[in-house]
C-alpha atoms as a PDB file:
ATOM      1  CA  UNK A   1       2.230  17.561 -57.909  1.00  0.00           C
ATOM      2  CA  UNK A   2       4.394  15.073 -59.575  1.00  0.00           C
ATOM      3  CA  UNK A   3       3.291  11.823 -59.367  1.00  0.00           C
ATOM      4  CA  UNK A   4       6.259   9.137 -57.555  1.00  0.00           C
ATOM      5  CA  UNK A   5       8.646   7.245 -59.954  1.00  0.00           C
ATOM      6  CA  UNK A   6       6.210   3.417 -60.347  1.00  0.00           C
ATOM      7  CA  UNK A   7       9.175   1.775 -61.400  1.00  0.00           C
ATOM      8  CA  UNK A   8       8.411  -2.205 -61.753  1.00  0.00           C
ATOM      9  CA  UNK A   9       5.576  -1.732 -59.360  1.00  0.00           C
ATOM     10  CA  UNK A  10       4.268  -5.079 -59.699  1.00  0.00           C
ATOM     11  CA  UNK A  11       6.383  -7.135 -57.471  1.00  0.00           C
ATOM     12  CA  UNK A  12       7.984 -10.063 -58.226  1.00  0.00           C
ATOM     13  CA  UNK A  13       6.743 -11.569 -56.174  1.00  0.00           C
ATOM     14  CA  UNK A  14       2.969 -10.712 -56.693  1.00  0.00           C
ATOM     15  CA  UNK A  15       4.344 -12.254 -59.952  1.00  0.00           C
ATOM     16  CA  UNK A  16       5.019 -15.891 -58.492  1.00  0.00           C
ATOM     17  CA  UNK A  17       1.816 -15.755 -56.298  1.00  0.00           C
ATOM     18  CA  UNK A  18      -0.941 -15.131 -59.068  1.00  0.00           C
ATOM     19  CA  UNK A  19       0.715 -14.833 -62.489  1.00  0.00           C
ATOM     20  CA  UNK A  20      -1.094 -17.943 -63.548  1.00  0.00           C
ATOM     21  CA  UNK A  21      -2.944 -19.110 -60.870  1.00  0.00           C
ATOM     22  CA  UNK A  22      -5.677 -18.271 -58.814  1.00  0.00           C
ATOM     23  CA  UNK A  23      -5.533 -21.297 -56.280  1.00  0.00           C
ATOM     24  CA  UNK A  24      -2.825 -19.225 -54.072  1.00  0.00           C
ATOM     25  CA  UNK A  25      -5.823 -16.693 -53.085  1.00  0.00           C
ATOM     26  CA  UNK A  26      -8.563 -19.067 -53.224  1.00  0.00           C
ATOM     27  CA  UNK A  27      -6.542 -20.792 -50.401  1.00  0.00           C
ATOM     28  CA  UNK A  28      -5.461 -17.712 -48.545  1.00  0.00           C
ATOM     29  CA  UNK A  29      -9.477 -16.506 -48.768  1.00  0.00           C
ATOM     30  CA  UNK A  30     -10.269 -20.056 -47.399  1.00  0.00           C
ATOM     31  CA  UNK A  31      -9.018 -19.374 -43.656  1.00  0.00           C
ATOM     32  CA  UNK A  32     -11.302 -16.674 -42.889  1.00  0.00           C
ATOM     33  CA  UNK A  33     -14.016 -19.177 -43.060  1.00  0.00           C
ATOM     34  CA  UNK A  34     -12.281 -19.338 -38.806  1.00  0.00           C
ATOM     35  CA  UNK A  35     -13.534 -15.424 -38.064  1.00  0.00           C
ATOM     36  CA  UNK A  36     -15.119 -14.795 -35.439  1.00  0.00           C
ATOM     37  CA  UNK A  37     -16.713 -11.733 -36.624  1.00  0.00           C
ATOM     38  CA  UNK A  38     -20.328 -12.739 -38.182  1.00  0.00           C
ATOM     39  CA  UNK A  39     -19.781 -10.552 -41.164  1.00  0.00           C
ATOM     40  CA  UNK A  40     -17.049 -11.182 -43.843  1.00  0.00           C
ATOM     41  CA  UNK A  41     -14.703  -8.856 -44.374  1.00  0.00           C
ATOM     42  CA  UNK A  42     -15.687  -8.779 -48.290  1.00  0.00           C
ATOM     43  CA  UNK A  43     -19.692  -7.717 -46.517  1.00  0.00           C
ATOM     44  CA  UNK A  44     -17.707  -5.064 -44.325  1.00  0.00           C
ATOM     45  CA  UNK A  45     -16.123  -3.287 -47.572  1.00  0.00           C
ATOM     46  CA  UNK A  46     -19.036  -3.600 -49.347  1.00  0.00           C
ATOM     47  CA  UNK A  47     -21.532  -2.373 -46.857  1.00  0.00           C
ATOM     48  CA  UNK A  48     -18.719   1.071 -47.073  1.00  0.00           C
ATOM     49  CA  UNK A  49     -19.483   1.142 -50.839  1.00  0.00           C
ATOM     50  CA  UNK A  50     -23.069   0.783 -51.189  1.00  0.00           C
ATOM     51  CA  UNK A  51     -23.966   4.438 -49.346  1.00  0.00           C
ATOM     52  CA  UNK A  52     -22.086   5.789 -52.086  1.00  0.00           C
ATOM     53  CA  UNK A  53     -23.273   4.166 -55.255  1.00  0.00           C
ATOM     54  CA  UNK A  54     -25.715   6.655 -56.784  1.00  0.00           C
ATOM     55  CA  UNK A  55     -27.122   6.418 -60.269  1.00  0.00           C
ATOM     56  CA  UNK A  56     -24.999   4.845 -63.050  1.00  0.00           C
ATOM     57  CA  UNK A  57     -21.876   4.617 -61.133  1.00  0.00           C
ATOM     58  CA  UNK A  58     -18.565   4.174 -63.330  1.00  0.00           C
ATOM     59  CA  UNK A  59     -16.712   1.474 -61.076  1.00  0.00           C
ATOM     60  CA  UNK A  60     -12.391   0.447 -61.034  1.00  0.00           C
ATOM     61  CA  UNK A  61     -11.854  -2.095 -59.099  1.00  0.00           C
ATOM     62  CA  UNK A  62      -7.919  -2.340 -59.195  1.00  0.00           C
ATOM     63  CA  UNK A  63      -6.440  -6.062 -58.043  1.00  0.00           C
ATOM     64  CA  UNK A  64      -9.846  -7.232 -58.541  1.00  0.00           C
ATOM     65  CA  UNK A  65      -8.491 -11.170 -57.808  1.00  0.00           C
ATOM     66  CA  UNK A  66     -11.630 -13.163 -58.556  1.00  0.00           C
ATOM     67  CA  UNK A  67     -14.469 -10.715 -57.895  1.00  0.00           C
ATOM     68  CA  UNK A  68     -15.887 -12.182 -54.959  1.00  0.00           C
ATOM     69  CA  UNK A  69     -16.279  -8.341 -53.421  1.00  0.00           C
ATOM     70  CA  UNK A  70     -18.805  -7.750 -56.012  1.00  0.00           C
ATOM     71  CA  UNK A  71     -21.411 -10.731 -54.832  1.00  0.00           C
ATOM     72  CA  UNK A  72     -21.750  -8.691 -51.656  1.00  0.00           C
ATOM     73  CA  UNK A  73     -22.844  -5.475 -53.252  1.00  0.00           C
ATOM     74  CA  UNK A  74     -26.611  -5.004 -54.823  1.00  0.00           C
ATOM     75  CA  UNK A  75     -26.978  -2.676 -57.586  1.00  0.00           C
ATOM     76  CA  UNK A  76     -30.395  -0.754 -57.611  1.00  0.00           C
ATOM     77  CA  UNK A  77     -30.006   0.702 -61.097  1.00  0.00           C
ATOM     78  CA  UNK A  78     -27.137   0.185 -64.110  1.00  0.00           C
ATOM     79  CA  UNK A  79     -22.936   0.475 -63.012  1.00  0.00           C
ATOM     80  CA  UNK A  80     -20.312   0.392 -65.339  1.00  0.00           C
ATOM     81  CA  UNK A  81     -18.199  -1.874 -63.746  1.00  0.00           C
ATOM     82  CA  UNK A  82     -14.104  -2.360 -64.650  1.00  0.00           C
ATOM     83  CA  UNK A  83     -12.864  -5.154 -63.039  1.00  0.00           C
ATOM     84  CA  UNK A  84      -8.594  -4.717 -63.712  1.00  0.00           C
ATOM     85  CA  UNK A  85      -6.161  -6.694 -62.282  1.00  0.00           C
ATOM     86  CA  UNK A  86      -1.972  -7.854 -63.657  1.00  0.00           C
ATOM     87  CA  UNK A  87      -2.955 -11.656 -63.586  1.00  0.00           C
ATOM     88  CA  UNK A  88      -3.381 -13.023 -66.631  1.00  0.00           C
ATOM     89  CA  UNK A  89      -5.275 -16.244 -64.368  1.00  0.00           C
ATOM     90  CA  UNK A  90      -7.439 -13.820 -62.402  1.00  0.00           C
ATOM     91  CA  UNK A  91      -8.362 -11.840 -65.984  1.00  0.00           C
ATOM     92  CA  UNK A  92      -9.639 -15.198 -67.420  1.00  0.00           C
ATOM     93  CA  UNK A  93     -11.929 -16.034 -64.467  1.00  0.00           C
ATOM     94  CA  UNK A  94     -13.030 -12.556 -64.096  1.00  0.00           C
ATOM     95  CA  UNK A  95     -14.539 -13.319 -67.395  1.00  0.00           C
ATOM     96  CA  UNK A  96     -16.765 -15.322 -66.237  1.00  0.00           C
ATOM     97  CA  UNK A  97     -18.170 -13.167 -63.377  1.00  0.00           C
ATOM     98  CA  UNK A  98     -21.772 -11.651 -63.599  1.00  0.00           C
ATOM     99  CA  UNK A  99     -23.024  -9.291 -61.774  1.00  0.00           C
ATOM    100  CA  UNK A 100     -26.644  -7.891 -61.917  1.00  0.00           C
ATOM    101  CA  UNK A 101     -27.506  -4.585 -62.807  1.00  0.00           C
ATOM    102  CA  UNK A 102     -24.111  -4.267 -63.829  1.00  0.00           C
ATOM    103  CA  UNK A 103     -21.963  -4.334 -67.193  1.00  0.00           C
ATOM    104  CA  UNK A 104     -18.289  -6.282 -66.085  1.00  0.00           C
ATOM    105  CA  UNK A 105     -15.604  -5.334 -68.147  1.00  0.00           C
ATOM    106  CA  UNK A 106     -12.069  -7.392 -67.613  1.00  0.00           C
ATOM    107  CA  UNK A 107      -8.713  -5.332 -67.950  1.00  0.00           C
ATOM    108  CA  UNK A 108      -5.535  -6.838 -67.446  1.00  0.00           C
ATOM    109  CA  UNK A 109      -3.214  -3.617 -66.648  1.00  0.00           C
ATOM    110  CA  UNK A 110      -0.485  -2.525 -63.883  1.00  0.00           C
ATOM    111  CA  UNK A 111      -1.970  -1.050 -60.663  1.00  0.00           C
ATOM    112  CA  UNK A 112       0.407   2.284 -61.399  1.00  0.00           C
ATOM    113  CA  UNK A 113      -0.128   2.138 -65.233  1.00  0.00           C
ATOM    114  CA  UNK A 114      -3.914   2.261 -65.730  1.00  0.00           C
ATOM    115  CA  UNK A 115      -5.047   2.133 -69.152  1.00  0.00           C
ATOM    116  CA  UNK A 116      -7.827   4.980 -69.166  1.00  0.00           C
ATOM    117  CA  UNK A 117      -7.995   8.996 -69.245  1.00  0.00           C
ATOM    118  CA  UNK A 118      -8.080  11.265 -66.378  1.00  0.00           C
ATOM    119  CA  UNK A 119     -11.159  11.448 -64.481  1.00  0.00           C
ATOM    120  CA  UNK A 120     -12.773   8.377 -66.108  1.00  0.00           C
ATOM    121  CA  UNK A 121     -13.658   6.915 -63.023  1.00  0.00           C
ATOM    122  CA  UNK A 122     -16.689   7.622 -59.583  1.00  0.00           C
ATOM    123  CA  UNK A 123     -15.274   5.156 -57.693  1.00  0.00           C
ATOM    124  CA  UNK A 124     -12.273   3.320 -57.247  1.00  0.00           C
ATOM    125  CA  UNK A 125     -11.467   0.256 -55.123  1.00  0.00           C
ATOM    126  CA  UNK A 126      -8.581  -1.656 -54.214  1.00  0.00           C
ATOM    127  CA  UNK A 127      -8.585  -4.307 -51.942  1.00  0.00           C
ATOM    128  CA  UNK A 128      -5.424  -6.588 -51.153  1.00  0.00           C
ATOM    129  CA  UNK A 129      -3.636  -4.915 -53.503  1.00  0.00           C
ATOM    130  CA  UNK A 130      -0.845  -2.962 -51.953  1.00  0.00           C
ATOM    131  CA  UNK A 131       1.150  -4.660 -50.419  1.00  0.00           C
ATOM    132  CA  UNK A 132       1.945  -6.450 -53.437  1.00  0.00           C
ATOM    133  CA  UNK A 133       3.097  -3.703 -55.333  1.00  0.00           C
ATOM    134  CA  UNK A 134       6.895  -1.937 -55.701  1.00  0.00           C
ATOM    135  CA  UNK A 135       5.708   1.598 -54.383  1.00  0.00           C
ATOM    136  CA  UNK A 136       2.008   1.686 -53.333  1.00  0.00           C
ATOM    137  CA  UNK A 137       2.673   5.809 -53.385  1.00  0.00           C
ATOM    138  CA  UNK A 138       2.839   5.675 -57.329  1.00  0.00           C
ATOM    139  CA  UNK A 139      -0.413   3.119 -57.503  1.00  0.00           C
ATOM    140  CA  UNK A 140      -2.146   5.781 -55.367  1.00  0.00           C
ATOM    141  CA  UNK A 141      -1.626   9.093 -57.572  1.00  0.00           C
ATOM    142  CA  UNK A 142      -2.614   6.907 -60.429  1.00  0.00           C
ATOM    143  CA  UNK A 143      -5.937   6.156 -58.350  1.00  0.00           C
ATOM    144  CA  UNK A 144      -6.601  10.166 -58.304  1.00  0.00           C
ATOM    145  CA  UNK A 145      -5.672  10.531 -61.758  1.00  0.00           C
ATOM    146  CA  UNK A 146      -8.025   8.301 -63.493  1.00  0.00           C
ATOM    147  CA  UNK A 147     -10.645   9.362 -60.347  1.00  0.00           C
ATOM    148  CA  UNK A 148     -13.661  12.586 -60.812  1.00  0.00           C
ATOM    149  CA  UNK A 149     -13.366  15.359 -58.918  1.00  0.00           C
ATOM    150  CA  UNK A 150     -15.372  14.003 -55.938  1.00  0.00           C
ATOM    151  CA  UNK A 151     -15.293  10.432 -56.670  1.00  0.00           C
ATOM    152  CA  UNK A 152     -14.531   8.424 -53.711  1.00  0.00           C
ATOM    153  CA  UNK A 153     -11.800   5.887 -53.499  1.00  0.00           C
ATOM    154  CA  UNK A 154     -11.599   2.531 -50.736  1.00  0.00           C
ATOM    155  CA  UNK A 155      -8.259   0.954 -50.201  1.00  0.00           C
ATOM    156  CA  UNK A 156      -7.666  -1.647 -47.680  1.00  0.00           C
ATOM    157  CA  UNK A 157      -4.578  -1.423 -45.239  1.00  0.00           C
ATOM    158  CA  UNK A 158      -3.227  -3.310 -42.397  1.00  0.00           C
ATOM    159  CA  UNK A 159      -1.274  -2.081 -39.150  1.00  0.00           C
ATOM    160  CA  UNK A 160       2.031  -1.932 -38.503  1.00  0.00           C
ATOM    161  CA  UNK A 161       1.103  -3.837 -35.494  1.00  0.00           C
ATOM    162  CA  UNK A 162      -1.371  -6.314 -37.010  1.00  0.00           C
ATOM    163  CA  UNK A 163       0.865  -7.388 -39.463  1.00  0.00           C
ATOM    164  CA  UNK A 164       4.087  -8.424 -37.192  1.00  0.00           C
ATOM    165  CA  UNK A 165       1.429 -10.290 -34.866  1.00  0.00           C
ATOM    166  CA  UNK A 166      -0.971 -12.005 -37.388  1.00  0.00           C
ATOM    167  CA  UNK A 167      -0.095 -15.191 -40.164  1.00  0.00           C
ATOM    168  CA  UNK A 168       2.564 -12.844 -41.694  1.00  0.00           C
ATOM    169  CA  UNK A 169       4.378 -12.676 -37.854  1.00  0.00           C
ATOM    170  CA  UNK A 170       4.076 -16.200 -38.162  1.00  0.00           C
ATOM    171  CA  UNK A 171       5.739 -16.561 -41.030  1.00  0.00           C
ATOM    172  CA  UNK A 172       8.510 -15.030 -39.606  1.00  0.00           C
ATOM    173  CA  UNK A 173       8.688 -16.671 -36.740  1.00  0.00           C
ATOM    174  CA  UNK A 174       9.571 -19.340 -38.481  1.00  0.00           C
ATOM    175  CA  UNK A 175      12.642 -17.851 -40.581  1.00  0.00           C
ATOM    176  CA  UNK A 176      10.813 -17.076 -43.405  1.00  0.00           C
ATOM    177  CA  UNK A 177      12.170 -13.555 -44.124  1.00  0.00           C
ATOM    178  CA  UNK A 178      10.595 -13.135 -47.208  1.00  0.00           C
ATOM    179  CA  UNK A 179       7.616 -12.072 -45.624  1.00  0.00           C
ATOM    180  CA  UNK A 180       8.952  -9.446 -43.577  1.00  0.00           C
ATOM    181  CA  UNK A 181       9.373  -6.275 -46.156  1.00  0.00           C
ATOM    182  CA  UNK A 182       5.765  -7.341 -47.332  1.00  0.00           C
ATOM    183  CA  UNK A 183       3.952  -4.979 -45.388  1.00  0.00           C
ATOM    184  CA  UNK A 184       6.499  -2.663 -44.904  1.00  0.00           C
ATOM    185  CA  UNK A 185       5.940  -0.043 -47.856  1.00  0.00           C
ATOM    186  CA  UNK A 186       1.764  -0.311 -47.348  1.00  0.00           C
ATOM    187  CA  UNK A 187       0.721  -0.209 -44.110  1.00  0.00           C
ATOM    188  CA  UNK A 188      -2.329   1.673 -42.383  1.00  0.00           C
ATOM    189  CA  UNK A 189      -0.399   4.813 -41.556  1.00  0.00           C
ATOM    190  CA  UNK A 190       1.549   4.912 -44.540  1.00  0.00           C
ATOM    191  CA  UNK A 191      -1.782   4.662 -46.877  1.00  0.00           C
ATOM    192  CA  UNK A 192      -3.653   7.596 -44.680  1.00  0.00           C
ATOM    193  CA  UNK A 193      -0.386   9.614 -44.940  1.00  0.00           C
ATOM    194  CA  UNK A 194      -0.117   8.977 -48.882  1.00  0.00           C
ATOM    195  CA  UNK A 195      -3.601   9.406 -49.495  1.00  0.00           C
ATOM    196  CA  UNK A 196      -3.789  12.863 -47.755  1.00  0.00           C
ATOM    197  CA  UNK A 197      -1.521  13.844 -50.730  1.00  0.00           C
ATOM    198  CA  UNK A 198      -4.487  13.649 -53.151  1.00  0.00           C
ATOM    199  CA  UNK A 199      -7.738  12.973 -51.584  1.00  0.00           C
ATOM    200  CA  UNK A 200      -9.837  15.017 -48.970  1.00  0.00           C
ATOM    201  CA  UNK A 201     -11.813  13.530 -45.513  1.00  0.00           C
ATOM    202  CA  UNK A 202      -9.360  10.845 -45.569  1.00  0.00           C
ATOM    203  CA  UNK A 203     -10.696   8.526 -42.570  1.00  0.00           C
ATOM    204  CA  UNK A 204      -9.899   4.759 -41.907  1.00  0.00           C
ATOM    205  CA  UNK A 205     -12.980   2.597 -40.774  1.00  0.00           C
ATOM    206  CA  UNK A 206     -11.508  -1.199 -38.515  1.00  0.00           C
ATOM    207  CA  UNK A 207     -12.371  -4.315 -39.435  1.00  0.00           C
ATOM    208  CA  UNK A 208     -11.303  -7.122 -36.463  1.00  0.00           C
ATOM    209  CA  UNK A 209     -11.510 -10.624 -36.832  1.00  0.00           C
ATOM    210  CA  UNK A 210      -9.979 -12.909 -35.048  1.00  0.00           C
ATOM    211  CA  UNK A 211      -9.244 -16.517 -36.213  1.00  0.00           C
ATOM    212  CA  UNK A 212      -9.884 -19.140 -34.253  1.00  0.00           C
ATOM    213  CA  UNK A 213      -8.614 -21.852 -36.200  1.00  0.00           C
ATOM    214  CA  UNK A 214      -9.133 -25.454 -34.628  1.00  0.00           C
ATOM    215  CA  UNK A 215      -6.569 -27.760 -37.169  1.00  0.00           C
ATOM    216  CA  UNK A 216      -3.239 -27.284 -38.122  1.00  0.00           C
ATOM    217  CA  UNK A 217      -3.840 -27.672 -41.631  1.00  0.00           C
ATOM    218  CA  UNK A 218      -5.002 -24.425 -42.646  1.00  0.00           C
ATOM    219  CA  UNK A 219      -2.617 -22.316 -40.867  1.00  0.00           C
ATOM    220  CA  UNK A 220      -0.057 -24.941 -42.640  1.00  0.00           C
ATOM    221  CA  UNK A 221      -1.761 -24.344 -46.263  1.00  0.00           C
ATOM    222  CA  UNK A 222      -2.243 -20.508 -45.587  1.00  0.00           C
ATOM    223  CA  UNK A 223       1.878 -20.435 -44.911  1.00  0.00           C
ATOM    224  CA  UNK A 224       2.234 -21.777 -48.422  1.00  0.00           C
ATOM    225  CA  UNK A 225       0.889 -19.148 -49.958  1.00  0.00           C
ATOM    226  CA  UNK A 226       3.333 -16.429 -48.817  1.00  0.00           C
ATOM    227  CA  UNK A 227       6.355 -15.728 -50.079  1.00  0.00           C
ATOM    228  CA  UNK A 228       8.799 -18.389 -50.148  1.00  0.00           C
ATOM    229  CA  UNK A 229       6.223 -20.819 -51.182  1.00  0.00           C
ATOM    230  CA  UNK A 230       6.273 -24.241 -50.353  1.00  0.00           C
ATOM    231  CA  UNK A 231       7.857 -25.015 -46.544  1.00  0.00           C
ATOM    232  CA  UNK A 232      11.136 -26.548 -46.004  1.00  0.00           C
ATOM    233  CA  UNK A 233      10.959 -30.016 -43.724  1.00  0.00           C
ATOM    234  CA  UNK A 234      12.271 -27.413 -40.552  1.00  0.00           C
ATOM    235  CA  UNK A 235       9.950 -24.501 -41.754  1.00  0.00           C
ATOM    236  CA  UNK A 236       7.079 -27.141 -41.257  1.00  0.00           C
ATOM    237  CA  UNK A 237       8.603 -28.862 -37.799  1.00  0.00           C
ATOM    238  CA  UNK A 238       8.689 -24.659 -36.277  1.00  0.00           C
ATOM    239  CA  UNK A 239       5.452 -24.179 -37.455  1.00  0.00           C
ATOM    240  CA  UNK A 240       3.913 -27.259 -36.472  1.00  0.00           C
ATOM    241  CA  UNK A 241       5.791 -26.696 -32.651  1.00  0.00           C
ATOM    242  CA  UNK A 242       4.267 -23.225 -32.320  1.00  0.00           C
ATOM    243  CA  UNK A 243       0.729 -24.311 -34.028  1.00  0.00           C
ATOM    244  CA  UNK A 244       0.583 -27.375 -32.629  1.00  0.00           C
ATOM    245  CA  UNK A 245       1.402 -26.834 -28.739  1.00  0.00           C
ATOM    246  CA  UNK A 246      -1.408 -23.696 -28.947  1.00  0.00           C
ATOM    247  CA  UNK A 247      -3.964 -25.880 -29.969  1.00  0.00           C
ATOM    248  CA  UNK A 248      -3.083 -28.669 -27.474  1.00  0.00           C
ATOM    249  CA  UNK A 249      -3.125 -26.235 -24.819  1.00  0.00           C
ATOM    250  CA  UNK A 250      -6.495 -24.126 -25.773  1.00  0.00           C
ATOM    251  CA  UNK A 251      -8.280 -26.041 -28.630  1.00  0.00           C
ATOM    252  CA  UNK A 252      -7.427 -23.768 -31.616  1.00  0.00           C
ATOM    253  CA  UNK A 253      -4.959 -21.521 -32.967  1.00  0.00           C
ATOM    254  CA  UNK A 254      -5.462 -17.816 -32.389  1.00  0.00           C
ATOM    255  CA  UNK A 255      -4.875 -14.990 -35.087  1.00  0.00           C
ATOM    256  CA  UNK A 256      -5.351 -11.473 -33.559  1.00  0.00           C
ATOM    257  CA  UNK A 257      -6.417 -10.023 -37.089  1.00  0.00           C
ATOM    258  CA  UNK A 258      -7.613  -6.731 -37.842  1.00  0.00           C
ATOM    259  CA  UNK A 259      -7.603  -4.981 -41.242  1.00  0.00           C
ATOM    260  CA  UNK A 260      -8.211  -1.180 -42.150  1.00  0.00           C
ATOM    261  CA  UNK A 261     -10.392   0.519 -44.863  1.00  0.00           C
ATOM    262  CA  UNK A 262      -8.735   3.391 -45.318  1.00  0.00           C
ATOM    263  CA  UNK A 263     -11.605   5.589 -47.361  1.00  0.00           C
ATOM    264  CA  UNK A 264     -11.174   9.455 -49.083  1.00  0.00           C
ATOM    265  CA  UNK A 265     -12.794  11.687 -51.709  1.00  0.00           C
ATOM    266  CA  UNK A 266     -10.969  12.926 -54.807  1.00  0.00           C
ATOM    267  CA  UNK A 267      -9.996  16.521 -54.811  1.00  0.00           C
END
């Protein structure tokens, strides 16, 4: 099977976003502190992982950001852990991380142009990745390359329908039409679909988490951080309208929000 053309599959901009910084996720991360599920979604993926870990696991973790997945998993014996990501920011405070019981090694690389041989890999993980990237089909054949022959592989994925009505629907809402084609090429369906190209038992486990968020601020902050970047005086009067007057009339803002892990085994 020939793998899809990657072309420039880091997007541009994925580019703007995290090239050299990592305060544009740390302040996207900082909303969900508003869930009103009990466990994190970084806990949820984890908790998918851990049944799967064995003995001296050889881990890729592709769009790694700044590691924070990897405080929420316990290693009982030694992992080989390659944390990769395009950011030269998140590579230097990836450096940092430790993680016991396991060796962290930091590779700054293209999601659809990873630097390592066939079947190097027993599991692979990718987390907020795709939707970032020029064709998420080309990042996924890559993940089965580099992937054993019955490694297992965890990518996350959002609804069509959860991302029109959640922060990103926002965003839109408020002309911001940057945001709309984000989604688009990496969706729930479209992963499952993709990933039944190359992996076996594909299945997709739900993660739902509402926000309940009781300021204006964050949801204000959190738009920055999407494409188009800072907001224009109207893009901040529409959003402060819409926020605003929900808030006035029920106490917070509510986010319906509810992300997919979409989870196979290599062929």
């Amino acid at each position: 099977m020939n793998p899809p053309n990657p072309g420039n599959s880091a997007s541009t901009i994925a580019e703007a976003q995290y090239q050299n910084t990592t305060k544009n996720l740390e302040r996207r991360i900082a909303i969900y502190k508003y869930s009103t599920n009990p466990q994190s979604w970084l806990s949820f993926v984890a908790s998918h992982i851990s049944p799967v870990l064995g003995t001296s696991p050889k881990i890729l973790d592709v769009g790694a950001g700044t590691g924070e997945l990897w405080k929420n998993v316990s290693f009982t014996s030694s992992a080989d852990l390659t944390l990769a990501d395009f950011s030269s920011a998140m590579c230097s405070k990836l450096q940092d991380l430790e993680v016991p019981n396991a060796h962290v090694n930091v590779v700054q690389c293209d999601a659809a142009k990873i630097p390592f041989e066939d079947g190097s890999f027993d599991i692979l993980v990718a987390t907020n990745l795709l939707h970032h990237v020029e064709s998420p089909p080309a990042c996924i054949a890559e993940f089965a390359r580099v992937l054993k022959p019955g490694a297992s592989v965890f990518i996350s994925a959002t609804s069509r329908d959860s991302s029109v009505n959640g922060l990103y629907g926002l965003s839109r809402k408020i002309g911001r039409t940057q945001s709309a084609g984000t989604f688009s090429k990496h969706t729930t369906e479209s992963a499952v679909e993709e990933m039944e190209r190359y992996f076996r038992g594909v299945r997709k486990e739900s993660y739902a988490a509402s926000l309940e968020v009781p300021g204006l601020e964050p949801v204000l902050d959190y738009l920055e951080t999407l494409p188009g970047g800072v907001l224009t005086e109207e893009e901040r009067k529409l959003a402060t309208d819409i926020v605003g007057k929900e808030i006035a009339e029920n106490g917070s803002f509510t986010v319906h929000n509810s992300s997919d892990l979409v989870i196979g085994i290599n062929s």
